[in-house]
Protein backbone atom coordinates (compact mmCIF):
# COMPACT_ATOMS: atom_id res chain seq x y z
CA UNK A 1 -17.79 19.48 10.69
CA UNK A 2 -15.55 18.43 8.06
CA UNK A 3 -16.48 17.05 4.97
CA UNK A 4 -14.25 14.81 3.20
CA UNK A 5 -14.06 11.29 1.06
CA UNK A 6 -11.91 8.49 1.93
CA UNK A 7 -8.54 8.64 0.84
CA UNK A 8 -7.11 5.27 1.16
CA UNK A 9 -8.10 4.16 4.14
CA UNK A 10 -10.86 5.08 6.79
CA UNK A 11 -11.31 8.71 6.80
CA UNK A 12 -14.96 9.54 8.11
CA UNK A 13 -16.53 12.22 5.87
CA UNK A 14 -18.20 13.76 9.17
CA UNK A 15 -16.78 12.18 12.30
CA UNK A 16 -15.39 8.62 13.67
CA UNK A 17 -18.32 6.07 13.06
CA UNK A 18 -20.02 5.93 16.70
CA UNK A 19 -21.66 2.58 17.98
CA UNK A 20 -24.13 3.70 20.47
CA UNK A 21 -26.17 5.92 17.90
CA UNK A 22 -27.78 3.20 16.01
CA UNK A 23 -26.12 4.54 12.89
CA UNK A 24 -26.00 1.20 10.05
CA UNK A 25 -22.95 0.64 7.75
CA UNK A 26 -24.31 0.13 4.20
CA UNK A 27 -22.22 -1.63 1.42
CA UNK A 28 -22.26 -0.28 -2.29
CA UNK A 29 -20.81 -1.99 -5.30
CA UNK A 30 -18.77 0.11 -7.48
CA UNK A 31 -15.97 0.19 -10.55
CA UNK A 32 -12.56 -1.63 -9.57
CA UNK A 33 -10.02 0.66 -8.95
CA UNK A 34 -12.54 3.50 -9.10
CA UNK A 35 -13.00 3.96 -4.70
CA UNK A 36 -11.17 6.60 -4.22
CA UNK A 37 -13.17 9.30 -7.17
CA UNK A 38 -16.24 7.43 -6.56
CA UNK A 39 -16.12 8.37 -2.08
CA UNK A 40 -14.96 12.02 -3.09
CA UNK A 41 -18.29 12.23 -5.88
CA UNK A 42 -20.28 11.07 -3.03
CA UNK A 43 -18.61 13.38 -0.15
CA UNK A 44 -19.53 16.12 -2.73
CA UNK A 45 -22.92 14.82 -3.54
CA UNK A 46 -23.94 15.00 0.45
CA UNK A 47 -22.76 18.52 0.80
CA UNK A 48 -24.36 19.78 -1.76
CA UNK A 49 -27.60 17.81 -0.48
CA UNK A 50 -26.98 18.13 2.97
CA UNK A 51 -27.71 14.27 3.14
CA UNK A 52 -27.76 12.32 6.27
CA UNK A 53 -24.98 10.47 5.64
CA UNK A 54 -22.18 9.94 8.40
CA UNK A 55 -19.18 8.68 6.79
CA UNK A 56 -17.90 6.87 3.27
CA UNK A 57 -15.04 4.80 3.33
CA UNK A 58 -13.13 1.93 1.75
CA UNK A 59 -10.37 -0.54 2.72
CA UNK A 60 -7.65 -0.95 -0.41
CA UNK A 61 -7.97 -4.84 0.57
CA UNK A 62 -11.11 -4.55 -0.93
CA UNK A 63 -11.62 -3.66 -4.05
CA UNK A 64 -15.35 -2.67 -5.73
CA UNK A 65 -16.97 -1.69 -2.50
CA UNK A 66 -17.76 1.15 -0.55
CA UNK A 67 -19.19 1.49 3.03
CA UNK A 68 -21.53 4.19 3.85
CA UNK A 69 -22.54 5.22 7.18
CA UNK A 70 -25.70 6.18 7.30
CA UNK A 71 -29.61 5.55 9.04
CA UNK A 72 -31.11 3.88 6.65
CA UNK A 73 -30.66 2.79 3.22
CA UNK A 74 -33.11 5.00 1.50
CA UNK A 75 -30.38 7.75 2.45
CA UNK A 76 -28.14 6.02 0.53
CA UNK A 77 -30.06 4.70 -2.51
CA UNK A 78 -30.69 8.20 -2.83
CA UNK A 79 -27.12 9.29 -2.67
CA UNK A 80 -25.23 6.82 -5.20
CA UNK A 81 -28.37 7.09 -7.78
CA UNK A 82 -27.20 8.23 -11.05
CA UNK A 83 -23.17 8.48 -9.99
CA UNK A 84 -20.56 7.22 -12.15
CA UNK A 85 -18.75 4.32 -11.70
CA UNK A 86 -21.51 3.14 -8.81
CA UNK A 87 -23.26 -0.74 -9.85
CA UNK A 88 -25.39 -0.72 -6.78
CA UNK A 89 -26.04 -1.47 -3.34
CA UNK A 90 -25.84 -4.67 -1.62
CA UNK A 91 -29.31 -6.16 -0.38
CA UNK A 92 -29.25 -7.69 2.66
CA UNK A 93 -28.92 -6.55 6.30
CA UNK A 94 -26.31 -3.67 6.97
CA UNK A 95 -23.47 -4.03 8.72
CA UNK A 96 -23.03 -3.39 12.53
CA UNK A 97 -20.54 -0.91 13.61
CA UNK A 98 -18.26 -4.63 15.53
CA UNK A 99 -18.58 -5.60 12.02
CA UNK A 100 -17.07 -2.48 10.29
CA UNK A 101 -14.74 -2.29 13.40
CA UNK A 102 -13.52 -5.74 12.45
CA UNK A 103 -12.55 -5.14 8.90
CA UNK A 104 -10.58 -2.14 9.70
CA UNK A 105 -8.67 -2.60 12.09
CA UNK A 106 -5.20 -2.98 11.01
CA UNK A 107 -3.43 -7.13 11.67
CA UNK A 108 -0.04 -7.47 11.91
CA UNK A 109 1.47 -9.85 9.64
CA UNK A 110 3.26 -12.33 11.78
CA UNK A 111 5.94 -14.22 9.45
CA UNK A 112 8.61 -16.54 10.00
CA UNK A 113 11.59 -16.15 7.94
CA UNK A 114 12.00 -19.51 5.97
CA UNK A 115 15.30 -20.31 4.98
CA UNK A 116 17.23 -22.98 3.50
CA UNK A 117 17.62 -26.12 5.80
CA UNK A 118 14.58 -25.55 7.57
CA UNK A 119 11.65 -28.35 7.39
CA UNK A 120 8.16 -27.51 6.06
CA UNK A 121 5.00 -29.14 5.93
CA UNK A 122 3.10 -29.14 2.38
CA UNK A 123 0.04 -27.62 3.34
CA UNK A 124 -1.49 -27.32 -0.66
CA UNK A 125 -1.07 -28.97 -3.91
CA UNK A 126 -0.21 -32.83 -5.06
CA UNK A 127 2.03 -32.93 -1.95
CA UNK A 128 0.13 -31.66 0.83
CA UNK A 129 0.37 -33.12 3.88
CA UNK A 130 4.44 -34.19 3.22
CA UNK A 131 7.18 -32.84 5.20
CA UNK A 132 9.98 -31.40 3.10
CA UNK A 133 13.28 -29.85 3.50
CA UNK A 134 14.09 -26.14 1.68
CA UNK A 135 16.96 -25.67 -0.31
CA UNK A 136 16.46 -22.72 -1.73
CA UNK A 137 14.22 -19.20 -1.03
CA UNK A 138 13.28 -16.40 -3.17
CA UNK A 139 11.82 -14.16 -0.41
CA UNK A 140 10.71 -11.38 -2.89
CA UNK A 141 8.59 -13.60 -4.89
CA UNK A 142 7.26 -15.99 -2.15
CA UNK A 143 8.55 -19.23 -3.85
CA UNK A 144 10.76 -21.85 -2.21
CA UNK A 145 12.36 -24.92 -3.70
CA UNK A 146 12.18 -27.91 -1.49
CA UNK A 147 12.33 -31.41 -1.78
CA UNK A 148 9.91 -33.93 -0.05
CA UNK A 149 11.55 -35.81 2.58
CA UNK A 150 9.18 -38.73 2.50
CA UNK A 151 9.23 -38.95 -0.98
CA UNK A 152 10.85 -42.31 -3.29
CA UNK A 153 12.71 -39.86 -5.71
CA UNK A 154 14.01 -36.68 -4.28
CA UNK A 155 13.02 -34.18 -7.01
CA UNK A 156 12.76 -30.38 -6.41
CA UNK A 157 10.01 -28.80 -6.41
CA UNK A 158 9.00 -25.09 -6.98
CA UNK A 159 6.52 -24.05 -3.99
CA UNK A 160 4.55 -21.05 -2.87
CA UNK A 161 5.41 -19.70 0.47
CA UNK A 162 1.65 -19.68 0.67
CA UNK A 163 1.49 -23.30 0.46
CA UNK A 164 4.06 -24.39 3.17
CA UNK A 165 3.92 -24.40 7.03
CA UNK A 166 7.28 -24.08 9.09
CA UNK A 167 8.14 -26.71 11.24
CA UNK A 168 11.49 -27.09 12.14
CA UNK A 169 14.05 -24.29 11.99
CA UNK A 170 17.72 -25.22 10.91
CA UNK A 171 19.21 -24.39 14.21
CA UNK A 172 17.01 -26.68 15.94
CA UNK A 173 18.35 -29.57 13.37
CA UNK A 174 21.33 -28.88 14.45
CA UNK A 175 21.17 -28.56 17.95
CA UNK A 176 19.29 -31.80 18.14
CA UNK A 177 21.97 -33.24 16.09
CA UNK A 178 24.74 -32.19 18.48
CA UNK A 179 23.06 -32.87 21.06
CA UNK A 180 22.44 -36.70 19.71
CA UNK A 181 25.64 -37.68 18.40
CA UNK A 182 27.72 -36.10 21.87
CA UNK A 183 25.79 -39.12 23.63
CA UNK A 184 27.03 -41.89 21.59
C-alpha cells in the first residue's frame, strides 16, 4: 500500500475511494493556500499512527478544504487535532462517495468564440435582458465592448464575457442578409 498526500488533484493516500465499502468522505476546513502541506502532514500523521484513514484529497477549485476518506469521523477528529494550518471539521452529514465522485470529475469547458459582429444577449448588470451587437473582444481578459441594439443612444459599453450569452454568430447575419436582399 502506498502512502501518499494529495498533490494537486485526487491522489488517494491508500487506494481509489471504493463505493460499496461504506467508507464516508469527511470535509475539514483548513488555511487558504495551505492544501497541499496540510494533506502531506496528515498522510504522515496516519503512517505514523497507522490510522484508519483511506484517502486525503483536495480539488484546487476549492480552496480551504480537505476531504478525508475515512469510517467515521472520530478517525478523523483524531487525525487533524493539533495540526497546523487545520480550523476544523465540518459538522453535518459526510459526503457519499456519488457526491465526492461528482466534484471530481473533470467538465469540459464548452466555449464559443465571441467575436466582433456577433449578437449577444445581456444576461447581468443594468442591461440584462438587451440584445447587443460586439465590436470589440479582448479574449485574454474576458471583456467585450458592445453596444445595445435596443437601446435610444448607442453608447459602448465595457462587458464581462461572463455576463453575455451568444446568440447570433456573424456568419449567420450575413447569410441571412444575402439570402434576404437576393429575393428582392
Amino acid at each position: 500500500m502506498e502512502n501518499e498526500a494529495s498533490t494537486g488533484q485526487t491522489t488517494p493516500l491508500e487506494s481509489a475511494p471504493v463505493a460499496d465499502q461504506g467508507h464516508k468522505f469527511f470535509i475539514v476546513r483548513i488555511a487558504v493556500k495551505q492544501e497541499k502541506i496540510t494533506a502531506m502532514m496528515l498522510s504522515q500523521k496516519v503512517k505514523a499512527k497507522k490510522a484508519h484513514i483511506y484517502s486525503i484529497f483536495f480539488k484546487e477549485e476549492i480552496r480551504g478544504y480537505l476531504f478525508v476518506e475515512a469510517d467515521d469521523d472520530n478517525a478523523v477528529a483524531n487525525l487533524v487535532d493539533g495540526v497546523k494550518h487545520v480550523k476544523g471539521m465540518i459538522k453535518g452529514n459526510p459526503l457519499s462517495f456519488a457526491d465526492v465522485q461528482k466534484m471530481i470529475e473533470r467538465k469540459e469547458e464548452v466555449s464559443i468564440a465571441i467575436e466582433p459582429g456577433d449578437i449577444v444577449e445581456i444576461v447581468s448588470g443594468p442591461f440584462k435582458g438587451e440584445r447587443a451587437k460586439v465590436n470589440a473582444s479582448d479574449i485574454v481578459k474576458n471583456i467585450y465592448t458592445v453596444v445595445p441594439i435596443d437601446a435610444a443612444i448607442s453608447i459602448p459599453v465595457n462587458i464581462s464575457g461572463k455576463n453575455i450569452r451568444l446568440k447570433t454568430k456573424r456568419e449567420d447575419i450575413e447569410r441571412e442578409d444575402e439570402g434576404s436582399s437576393g429575393n428582392d
